[in-house]
N, C-alpha and C. Protein backbone atom coordinates (compact mmCIF):
# COMPACT_ATOMS: atom_id res chain seq x y z
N UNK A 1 -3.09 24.91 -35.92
CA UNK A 1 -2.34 24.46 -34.78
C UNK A 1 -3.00 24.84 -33.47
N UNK A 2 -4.66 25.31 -33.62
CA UNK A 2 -5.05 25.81 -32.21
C UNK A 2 -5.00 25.06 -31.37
N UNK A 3 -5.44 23.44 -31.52
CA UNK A 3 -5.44 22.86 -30.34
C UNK A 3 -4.09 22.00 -30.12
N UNK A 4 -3.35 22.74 -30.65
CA UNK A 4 -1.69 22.21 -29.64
C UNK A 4 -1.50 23.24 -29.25
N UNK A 5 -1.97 24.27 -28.43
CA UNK A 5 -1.69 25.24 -27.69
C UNK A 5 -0.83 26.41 -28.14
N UNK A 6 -0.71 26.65 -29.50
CA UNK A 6 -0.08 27.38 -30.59
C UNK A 6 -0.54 28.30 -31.04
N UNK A 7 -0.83 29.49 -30.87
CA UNK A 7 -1.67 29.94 -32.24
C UNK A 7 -0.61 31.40 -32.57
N UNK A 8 -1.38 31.69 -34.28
CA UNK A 8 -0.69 32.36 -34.64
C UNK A 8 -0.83 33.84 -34.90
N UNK A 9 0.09 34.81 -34.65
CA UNK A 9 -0.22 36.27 -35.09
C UNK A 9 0.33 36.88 -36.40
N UNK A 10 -0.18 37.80 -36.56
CA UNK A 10 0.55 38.14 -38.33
C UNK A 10 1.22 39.32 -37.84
N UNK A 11 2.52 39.61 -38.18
CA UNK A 11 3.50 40.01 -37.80
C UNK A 11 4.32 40.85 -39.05
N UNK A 12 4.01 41.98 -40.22
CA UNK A 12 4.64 42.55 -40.61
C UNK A 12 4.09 41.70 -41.90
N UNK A 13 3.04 40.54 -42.35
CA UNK A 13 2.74 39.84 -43.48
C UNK A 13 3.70 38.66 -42.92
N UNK A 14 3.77 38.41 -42.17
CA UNK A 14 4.42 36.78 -41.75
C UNK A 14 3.61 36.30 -40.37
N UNK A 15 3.30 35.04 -40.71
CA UNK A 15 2.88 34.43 -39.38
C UNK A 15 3.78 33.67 -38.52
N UNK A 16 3.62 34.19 -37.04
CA UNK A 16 4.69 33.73 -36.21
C UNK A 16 3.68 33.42 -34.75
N UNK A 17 4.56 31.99 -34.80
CA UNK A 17 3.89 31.60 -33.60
C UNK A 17 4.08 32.52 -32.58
N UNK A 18 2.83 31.87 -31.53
CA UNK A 18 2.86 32.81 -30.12
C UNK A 18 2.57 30.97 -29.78
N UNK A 19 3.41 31.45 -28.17
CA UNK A 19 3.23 30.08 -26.94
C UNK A 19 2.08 30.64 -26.57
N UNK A 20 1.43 29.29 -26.13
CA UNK A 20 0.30 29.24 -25.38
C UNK A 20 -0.02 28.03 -24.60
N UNK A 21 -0.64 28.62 -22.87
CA UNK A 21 -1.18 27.52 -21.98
C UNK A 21 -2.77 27.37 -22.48
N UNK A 22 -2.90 25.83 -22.50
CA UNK A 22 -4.49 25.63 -22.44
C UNK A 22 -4.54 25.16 -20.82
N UNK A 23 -5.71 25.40 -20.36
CA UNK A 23 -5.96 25.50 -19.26
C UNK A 23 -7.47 24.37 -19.27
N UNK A 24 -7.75 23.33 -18.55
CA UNK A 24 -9.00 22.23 -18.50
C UNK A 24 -9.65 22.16 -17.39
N UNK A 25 -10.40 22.79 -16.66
CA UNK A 25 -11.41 22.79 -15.89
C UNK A 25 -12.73 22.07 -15.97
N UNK A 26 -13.69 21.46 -14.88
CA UNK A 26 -14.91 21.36 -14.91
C UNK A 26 -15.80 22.67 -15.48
N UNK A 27 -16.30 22.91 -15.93
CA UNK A 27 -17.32 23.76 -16.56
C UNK A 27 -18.49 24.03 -14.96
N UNK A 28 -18.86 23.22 -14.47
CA UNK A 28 -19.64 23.17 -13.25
C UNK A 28 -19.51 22.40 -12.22
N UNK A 29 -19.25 23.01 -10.98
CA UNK A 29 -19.25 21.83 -10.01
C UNK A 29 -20.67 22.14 -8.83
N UNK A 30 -20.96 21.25 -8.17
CA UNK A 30 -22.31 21.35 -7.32
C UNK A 30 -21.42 20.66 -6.41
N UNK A 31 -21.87 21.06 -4.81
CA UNK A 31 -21.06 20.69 -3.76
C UNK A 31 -21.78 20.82 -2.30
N UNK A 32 -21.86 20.33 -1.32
CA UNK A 32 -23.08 20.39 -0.66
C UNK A 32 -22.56 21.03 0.75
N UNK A 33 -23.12 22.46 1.34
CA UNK A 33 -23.03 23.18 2.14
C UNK A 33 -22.35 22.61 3.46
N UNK A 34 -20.92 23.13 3.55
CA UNK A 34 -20.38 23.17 4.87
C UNK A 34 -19.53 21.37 4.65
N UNK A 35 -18.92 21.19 2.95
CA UNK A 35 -18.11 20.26 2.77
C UNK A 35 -16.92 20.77 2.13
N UNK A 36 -15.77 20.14 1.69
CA UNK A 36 -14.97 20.42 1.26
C UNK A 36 -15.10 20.32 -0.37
N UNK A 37 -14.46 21.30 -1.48
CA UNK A 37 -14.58 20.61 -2.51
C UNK A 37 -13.50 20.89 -2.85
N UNK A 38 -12.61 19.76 -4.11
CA UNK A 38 -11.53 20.23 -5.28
C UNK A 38 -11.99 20.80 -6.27
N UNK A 39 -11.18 21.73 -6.78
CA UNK A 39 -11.65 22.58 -8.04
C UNK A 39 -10.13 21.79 -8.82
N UNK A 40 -10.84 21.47 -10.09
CA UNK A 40 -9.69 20.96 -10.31
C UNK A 40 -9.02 21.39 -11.41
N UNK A 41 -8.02 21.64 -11.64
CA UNK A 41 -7.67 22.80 -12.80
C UNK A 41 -6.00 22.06 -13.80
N UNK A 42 -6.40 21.34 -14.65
CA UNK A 42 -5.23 21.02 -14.98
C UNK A 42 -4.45 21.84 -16.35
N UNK A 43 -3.67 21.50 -16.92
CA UNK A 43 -3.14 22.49 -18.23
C UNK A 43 -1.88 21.93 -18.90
N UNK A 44 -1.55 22.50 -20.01
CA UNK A 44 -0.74 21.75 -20.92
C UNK A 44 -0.16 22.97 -21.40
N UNK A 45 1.46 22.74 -22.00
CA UNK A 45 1.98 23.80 -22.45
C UNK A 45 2.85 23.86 -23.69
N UNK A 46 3.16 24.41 -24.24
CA UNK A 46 4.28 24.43 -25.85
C UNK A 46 5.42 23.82 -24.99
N UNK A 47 5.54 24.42 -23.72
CA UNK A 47 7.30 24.96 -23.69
C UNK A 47 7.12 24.00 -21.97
N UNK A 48 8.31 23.24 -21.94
CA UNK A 48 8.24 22.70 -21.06
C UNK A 48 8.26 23.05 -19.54
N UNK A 49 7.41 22.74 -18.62
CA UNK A 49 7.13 23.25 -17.17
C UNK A 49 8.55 23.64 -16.57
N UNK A 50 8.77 24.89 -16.23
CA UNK A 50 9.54 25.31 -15.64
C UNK A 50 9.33 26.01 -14.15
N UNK A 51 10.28 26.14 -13.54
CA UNK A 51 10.11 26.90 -12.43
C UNK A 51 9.33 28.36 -12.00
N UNK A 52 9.38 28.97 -13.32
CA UNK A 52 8.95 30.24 -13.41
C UNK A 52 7.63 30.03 -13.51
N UNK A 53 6.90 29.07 -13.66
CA UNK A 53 5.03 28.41 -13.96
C UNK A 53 4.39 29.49 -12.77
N UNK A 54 3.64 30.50 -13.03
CA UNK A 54 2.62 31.07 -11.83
C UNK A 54 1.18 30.29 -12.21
N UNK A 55 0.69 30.31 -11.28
CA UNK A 55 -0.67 30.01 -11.12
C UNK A 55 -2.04 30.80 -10.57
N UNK A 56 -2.49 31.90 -10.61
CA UNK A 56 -3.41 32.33 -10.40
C UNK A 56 -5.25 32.32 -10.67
N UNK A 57 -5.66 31.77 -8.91
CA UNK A 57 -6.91 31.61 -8.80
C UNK A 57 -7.68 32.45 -8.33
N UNK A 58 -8.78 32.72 -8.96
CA UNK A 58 -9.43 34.29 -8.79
C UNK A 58 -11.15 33.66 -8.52
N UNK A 59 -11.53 34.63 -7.59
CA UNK A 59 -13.28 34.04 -7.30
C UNK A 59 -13.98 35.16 -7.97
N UNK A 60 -15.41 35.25 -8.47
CA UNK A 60 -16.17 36.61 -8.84
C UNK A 60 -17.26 35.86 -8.48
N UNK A 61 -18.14 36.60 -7.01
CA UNK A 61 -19.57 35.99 -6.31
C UNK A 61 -20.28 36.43 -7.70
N UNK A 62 -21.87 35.73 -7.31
CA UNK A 62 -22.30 35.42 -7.99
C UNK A 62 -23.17 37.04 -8.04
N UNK A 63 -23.67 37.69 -9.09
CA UNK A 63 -24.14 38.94 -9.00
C UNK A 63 -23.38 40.10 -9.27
N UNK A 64 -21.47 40.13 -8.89
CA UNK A 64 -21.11 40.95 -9.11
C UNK A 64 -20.00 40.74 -10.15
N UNK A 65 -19.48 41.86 -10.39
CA UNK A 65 -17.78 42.09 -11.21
C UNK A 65 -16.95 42.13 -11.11
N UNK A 66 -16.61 42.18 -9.33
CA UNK A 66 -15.41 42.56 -9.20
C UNK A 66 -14.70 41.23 -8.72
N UNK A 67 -13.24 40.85 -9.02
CA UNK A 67 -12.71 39.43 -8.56
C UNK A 67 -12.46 39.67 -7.44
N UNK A 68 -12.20 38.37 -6.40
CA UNK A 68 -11.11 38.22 -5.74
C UNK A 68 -10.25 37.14 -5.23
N UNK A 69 -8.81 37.72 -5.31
CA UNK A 69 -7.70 36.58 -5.19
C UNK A 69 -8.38 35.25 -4.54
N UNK A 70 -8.34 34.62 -4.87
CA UNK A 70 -8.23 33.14 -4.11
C UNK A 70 -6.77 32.38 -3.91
N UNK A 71 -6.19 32.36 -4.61
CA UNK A 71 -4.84 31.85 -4.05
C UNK A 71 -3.85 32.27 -5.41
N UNK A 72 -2.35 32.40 -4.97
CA UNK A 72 -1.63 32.73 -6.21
C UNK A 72 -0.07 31.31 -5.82
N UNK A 73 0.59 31.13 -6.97
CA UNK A 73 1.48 30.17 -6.76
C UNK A 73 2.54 30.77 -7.55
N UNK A 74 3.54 30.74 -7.09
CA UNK A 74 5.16 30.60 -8.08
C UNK A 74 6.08 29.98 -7.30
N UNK A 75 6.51 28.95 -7.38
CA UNK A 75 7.56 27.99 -6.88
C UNK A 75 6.99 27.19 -4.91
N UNK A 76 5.60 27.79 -4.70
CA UNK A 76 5.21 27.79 -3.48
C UNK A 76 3.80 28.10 -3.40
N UNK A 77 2.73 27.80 -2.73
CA UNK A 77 1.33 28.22 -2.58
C UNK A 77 1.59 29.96 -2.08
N UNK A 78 0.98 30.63 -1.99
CA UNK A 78 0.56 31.77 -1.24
C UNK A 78 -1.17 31.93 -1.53
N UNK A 79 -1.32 31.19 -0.25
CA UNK A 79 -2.88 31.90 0.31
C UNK A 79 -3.52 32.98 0.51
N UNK A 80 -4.78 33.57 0.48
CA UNK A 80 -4.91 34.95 1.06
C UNK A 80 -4.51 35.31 2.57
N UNK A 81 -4.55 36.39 2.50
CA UNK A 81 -4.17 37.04 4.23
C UNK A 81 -5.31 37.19 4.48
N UNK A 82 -6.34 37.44 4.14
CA UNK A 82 -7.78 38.27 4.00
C UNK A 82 -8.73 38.11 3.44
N UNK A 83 -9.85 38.57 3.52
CA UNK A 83 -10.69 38.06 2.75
C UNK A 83 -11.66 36.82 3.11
N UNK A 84 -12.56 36.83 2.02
CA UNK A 84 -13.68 35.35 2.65
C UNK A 84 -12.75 33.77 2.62
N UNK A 85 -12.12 33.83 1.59
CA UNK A 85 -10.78 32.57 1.81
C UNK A 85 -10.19 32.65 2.56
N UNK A 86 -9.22 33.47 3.55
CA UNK A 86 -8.74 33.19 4.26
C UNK A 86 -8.50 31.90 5.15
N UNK A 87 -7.39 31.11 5.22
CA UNK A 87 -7.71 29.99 5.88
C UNK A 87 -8.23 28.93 5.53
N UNK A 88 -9.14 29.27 3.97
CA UNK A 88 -10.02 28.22 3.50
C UNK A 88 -9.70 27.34 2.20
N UNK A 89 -8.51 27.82 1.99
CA UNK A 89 -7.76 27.49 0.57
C UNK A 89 -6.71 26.61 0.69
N UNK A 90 -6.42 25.81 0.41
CA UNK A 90 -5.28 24.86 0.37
C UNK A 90 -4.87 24.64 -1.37
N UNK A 91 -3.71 24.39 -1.63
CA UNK A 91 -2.85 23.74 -2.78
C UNK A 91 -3.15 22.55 -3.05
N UNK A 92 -3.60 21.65 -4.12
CA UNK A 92 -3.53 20.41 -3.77
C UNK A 92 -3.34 20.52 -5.62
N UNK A 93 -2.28 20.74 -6.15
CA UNK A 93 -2.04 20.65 -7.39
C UNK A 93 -0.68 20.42 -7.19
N UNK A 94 -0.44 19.76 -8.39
CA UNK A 94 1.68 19.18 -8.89
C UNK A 94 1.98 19.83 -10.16
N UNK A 95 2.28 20.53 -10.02
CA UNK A 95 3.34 21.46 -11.41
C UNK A 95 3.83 20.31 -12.09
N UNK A 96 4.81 19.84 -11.37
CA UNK A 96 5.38 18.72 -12.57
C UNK A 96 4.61 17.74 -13.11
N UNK A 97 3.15 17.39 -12.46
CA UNK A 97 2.14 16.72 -13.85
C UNK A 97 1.30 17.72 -13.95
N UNK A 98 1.49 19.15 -14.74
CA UNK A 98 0.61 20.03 -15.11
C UNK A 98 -0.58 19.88 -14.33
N UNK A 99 -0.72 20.09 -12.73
CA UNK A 99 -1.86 19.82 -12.23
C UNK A 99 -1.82 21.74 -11.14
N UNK A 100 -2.78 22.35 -11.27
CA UNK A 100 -2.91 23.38 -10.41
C UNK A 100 -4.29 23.58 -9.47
N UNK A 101 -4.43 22.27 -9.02
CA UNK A 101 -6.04 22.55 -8.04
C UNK A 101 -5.59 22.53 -6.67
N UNK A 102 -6.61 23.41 -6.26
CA UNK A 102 -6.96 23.36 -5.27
C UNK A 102 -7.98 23.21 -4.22
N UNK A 103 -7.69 23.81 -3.13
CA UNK A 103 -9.03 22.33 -2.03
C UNK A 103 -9.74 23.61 -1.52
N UNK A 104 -11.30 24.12 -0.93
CA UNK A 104 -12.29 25.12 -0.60
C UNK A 104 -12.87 24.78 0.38
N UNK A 105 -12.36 24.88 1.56
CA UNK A 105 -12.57 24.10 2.85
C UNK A 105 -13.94 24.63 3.40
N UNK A 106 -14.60 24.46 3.98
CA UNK A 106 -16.02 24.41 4.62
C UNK A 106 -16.77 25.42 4.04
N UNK A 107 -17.53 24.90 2.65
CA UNK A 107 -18.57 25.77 1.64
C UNK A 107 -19.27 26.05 2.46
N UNK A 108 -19.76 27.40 2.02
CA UNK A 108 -21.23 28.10 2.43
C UNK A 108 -22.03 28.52 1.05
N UNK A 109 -22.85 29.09 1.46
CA UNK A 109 -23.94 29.86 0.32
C UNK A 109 -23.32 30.90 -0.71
N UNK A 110 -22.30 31.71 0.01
CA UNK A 110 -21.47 33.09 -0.54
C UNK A 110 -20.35 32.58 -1.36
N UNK A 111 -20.33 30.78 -1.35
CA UNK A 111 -18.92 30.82 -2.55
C UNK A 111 -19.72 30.66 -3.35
N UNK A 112 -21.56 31.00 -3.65
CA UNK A 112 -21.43 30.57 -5.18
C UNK A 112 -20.83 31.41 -6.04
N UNK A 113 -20.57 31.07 -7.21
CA UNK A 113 -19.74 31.88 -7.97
C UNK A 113 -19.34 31.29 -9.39
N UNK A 114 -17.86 32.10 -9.82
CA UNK A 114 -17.28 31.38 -10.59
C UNK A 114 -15.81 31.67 -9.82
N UNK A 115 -15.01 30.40 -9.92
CA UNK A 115 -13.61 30.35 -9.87
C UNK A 115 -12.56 30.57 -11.68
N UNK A 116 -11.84 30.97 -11.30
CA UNK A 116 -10.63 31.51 -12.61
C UNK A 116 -9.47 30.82 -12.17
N UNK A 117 -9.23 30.05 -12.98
CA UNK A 117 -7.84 29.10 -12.71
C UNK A 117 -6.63 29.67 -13.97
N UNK A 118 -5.87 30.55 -13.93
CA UNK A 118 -4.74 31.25 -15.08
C UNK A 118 -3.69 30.08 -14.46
N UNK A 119 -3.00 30.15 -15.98
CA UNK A 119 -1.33 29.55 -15.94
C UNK A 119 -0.61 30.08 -16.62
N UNK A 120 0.72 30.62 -16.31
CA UNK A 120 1.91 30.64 -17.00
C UNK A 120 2.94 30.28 -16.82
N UNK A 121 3.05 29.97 -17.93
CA UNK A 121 4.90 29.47 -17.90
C UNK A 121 5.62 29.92 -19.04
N UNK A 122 6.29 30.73 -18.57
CA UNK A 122 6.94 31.81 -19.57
C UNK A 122 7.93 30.93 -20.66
N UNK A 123 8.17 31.59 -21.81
CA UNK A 123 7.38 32.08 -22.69
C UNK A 123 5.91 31.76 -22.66
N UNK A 124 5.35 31.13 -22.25
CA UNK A 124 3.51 30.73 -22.80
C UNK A 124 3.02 31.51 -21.81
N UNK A 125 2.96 32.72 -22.05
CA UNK A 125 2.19 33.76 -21.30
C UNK A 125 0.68 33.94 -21.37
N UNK A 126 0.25 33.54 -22.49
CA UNK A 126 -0.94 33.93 -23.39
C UNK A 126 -1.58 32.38 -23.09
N UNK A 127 -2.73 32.23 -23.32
CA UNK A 127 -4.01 31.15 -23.61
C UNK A 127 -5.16 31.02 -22.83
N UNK A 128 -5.26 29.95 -22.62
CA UNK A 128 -7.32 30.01 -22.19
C UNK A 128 -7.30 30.01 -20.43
N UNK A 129 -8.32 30.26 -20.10
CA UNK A 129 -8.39 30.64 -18.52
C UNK A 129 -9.82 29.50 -18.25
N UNK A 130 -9.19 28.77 -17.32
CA UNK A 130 -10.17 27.72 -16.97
C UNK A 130 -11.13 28.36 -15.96
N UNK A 131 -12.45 28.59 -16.12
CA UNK A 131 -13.64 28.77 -15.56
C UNK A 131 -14.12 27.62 -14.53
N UNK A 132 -14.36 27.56 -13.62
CA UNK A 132 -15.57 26.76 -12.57
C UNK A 132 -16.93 27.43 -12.23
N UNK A 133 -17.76 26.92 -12.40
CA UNK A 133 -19.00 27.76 -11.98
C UNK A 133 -19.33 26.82 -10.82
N UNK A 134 -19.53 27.25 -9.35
CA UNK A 134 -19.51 26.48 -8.13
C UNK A 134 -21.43 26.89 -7.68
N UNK A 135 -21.64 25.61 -7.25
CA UNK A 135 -23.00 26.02 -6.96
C UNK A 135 -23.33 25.10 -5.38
N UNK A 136 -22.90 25.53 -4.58
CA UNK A 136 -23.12 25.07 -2.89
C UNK A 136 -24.37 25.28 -2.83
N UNK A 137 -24.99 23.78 -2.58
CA UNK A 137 -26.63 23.31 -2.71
C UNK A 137 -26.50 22.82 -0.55
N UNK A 138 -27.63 23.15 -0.07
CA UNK A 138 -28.22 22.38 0.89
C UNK A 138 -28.16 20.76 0.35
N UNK A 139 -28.62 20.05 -0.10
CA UNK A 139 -28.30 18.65 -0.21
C UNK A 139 -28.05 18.27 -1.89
N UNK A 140 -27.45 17.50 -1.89
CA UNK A 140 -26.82 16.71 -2.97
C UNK A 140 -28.12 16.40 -4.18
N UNK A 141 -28.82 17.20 -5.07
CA UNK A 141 -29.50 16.93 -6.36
C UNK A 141 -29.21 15.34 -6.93
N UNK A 142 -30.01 14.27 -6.89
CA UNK A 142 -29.64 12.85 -7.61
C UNK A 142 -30.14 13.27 -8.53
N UNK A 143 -28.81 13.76 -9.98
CA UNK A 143 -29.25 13.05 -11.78
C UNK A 143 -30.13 12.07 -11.83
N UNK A 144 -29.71 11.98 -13.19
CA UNK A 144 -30.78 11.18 -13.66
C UNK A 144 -29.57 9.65 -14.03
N UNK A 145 -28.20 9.78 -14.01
CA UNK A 145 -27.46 9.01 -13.84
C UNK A 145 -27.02 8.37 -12.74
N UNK A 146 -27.41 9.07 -11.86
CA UNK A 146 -27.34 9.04 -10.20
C UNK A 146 -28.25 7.70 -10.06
N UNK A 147 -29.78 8.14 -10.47
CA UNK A 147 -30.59 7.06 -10.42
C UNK A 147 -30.65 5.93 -11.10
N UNK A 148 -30.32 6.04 -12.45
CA UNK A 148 -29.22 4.85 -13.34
C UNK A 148 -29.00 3.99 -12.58
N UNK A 149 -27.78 4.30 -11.79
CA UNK A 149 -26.75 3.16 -11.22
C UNK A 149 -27.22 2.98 -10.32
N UNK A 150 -28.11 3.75 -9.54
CA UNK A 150 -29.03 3.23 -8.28
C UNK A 150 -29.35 2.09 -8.85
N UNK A 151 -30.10 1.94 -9.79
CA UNK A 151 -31.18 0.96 -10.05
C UNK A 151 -30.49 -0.22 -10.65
N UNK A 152 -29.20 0.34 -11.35
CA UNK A 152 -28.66 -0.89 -11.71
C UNK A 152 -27.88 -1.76 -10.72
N UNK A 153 -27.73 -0.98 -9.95
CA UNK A 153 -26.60 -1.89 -8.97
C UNK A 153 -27.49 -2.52 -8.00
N UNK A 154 -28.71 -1.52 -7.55
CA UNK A 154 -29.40 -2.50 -6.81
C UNK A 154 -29.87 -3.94 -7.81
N UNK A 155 -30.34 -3.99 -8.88
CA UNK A 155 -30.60 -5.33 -10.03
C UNK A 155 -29.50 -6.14 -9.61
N UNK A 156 -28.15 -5.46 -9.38
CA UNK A 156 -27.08 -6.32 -9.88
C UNK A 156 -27.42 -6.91 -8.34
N UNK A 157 -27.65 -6.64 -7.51
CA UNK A 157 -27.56 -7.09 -5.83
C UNK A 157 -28.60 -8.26 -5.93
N UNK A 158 -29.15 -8.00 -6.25
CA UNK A 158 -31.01 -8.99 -6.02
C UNK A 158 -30.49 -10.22 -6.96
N UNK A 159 -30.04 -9.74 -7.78
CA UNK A 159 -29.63 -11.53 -8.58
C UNK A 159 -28.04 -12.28 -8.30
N UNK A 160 -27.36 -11.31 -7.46
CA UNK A 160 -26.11 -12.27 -6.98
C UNK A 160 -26.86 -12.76 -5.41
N UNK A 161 -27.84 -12.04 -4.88
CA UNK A 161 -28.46 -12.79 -3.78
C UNK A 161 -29.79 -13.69 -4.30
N UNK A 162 -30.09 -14.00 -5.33
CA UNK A 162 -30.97 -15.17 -5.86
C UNK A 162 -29.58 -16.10 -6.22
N UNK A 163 -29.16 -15.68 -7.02
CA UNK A 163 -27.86 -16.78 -7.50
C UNK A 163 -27.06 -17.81 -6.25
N UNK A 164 -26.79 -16.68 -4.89
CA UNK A 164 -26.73 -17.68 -3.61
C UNK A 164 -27.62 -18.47 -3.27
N UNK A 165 -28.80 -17.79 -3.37
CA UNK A 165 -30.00 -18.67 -2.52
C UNK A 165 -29.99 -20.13 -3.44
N UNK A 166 -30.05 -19.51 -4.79
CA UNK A 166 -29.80 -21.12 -5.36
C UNK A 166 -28.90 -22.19 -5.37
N UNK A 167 -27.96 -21.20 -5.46
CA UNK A 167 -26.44 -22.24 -5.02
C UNK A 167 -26.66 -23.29 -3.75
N UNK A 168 -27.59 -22.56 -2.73
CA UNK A 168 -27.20 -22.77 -1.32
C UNK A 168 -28.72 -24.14 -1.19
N UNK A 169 -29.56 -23.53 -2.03
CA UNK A 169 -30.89 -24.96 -1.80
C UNK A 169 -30.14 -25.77 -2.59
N UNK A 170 -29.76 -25.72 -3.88
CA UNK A 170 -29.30 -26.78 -4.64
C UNK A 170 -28.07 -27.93 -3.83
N UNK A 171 -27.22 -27.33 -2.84
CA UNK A 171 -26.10 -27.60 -2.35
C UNK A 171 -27.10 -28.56 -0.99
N UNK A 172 -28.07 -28.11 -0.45
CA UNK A 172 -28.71 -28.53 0.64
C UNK A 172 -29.63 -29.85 0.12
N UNK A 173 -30.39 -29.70 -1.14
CA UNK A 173 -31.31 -30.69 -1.85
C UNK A 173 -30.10 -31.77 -1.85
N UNK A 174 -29.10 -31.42 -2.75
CA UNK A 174 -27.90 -33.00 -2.79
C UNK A 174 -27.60 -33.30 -1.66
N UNK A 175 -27.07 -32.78 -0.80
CA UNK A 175 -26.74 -33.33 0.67
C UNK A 175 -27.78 -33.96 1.66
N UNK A 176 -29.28 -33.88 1.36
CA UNK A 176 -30.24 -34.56 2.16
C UNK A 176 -30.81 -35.40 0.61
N UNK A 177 -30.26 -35.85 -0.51
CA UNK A 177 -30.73 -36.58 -1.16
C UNK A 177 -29.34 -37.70 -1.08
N UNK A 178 -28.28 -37.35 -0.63
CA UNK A 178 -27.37 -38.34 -0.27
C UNK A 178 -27.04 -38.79 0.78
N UNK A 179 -27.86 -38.30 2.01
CA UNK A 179 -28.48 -38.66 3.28
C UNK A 179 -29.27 -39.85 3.31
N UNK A 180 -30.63 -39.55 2.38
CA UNK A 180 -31.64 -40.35 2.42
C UNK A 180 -30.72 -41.95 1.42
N UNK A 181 -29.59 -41.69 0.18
CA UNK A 181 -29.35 -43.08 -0.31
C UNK A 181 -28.19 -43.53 0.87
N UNK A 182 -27.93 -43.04 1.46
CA UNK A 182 -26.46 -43.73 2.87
C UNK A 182 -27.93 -44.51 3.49
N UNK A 183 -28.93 -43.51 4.31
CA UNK A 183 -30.03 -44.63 4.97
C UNK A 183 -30.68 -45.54 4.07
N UNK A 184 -30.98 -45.58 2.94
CA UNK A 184 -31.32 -46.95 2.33
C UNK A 184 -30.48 -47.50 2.31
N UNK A 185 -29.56 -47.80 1.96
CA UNK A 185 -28.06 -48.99 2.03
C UNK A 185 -27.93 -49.36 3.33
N UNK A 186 -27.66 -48.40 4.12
CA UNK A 186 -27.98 -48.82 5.54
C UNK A 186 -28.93 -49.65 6.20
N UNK A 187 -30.52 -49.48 5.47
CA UNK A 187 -31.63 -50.06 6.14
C UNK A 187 -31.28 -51.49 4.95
N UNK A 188 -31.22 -51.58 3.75
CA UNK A 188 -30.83 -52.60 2.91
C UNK A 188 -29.69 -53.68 3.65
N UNK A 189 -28.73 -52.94 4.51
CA UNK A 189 -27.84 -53.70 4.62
C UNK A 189 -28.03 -54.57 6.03
């Protein structure tokens, strides 16, 4: 039953469920210095979303061990007072569609890191903790999918602008070839 958010403990020679939140994060995000990004953190639960749902987002820079708060939620956002977030954190998640992200207003170099996205909703105290690994680049890295669709969409451009050009001589050839039979009938007549 692990991946319905269930799992089980042995309890005296009996197995008894325990609730559990799964928690679904990006694994990596890349984001380009002095923009905004969403971290996006969604989750699923045994026990249906209730009021009591906390949400806690935690940063750890890149190099060290120690966390710190990034934002905490129960029935309301609470931002930091302090700290390198301060000011820089916004809510942009809906409890009632299991959604808990939030927004990282003007990246620098010092958020690289990892972000920690926790959920509970009691009973489902227990389950997985969604990870972000954030990597604020000077300019935007083009994949190799990046260049893909470059190339395909430019293809797709070059032959809906041949496909006009033909439309448009073919449309011009009939109209000065039914020019030239009006002046023969004309000169005939």
């Amino acid at each position: 039953m692990e991946g319905e958010g269930v799992s089980c403990c042995r309890a005296g020679g009996a197995l008894w469920p325990v609730a559990a939140v799964d928690v679904h994060t990006s694994r990596e995000v890349e984001a380009l210095n002095g923009t905004n990004v969403r971290l996006k953190c969604t989750f699923s639960s045994s026990s249906p979303v209730s009021q009591r749902v906390t949400v806690t987002w935690n940063f750890q820079p890149q190099g060290t061990n120690s966390p710190e708060s990034v934002l905490y939620y129960h029935e309301e956002p609470y931002p930091p007072t302090s700290g390198r977030f301060k000011e820089r954190v916004t809510w942009d998640g809906n409890i009632d569609r299991n959604d808990a992200s939030i927004v990282v207003w003007n990246l620098n170099p010092t958020d690289n890191g990892t972000f920690t996205c926790q959920v509970k909703n009691p009973p489902d105290v227990d389950g997985t903790i969604g990870e972000i690994q954030l990597r604020v680049v000077q300019q935007v890295h083009f994949s190799e999918i990046h260049i893909l669709a470059l190339v395909i969409g430019s293809a797709c451009a070059l032959m809906i602008i041949v496909v006009i050009m033909v439309v448009v001589w073919r449309h011009y050839q009939n109209r000065r070839g039914q020019e030239k039979s009006t002046e023969m009938v004309e000169t005939e007549l």
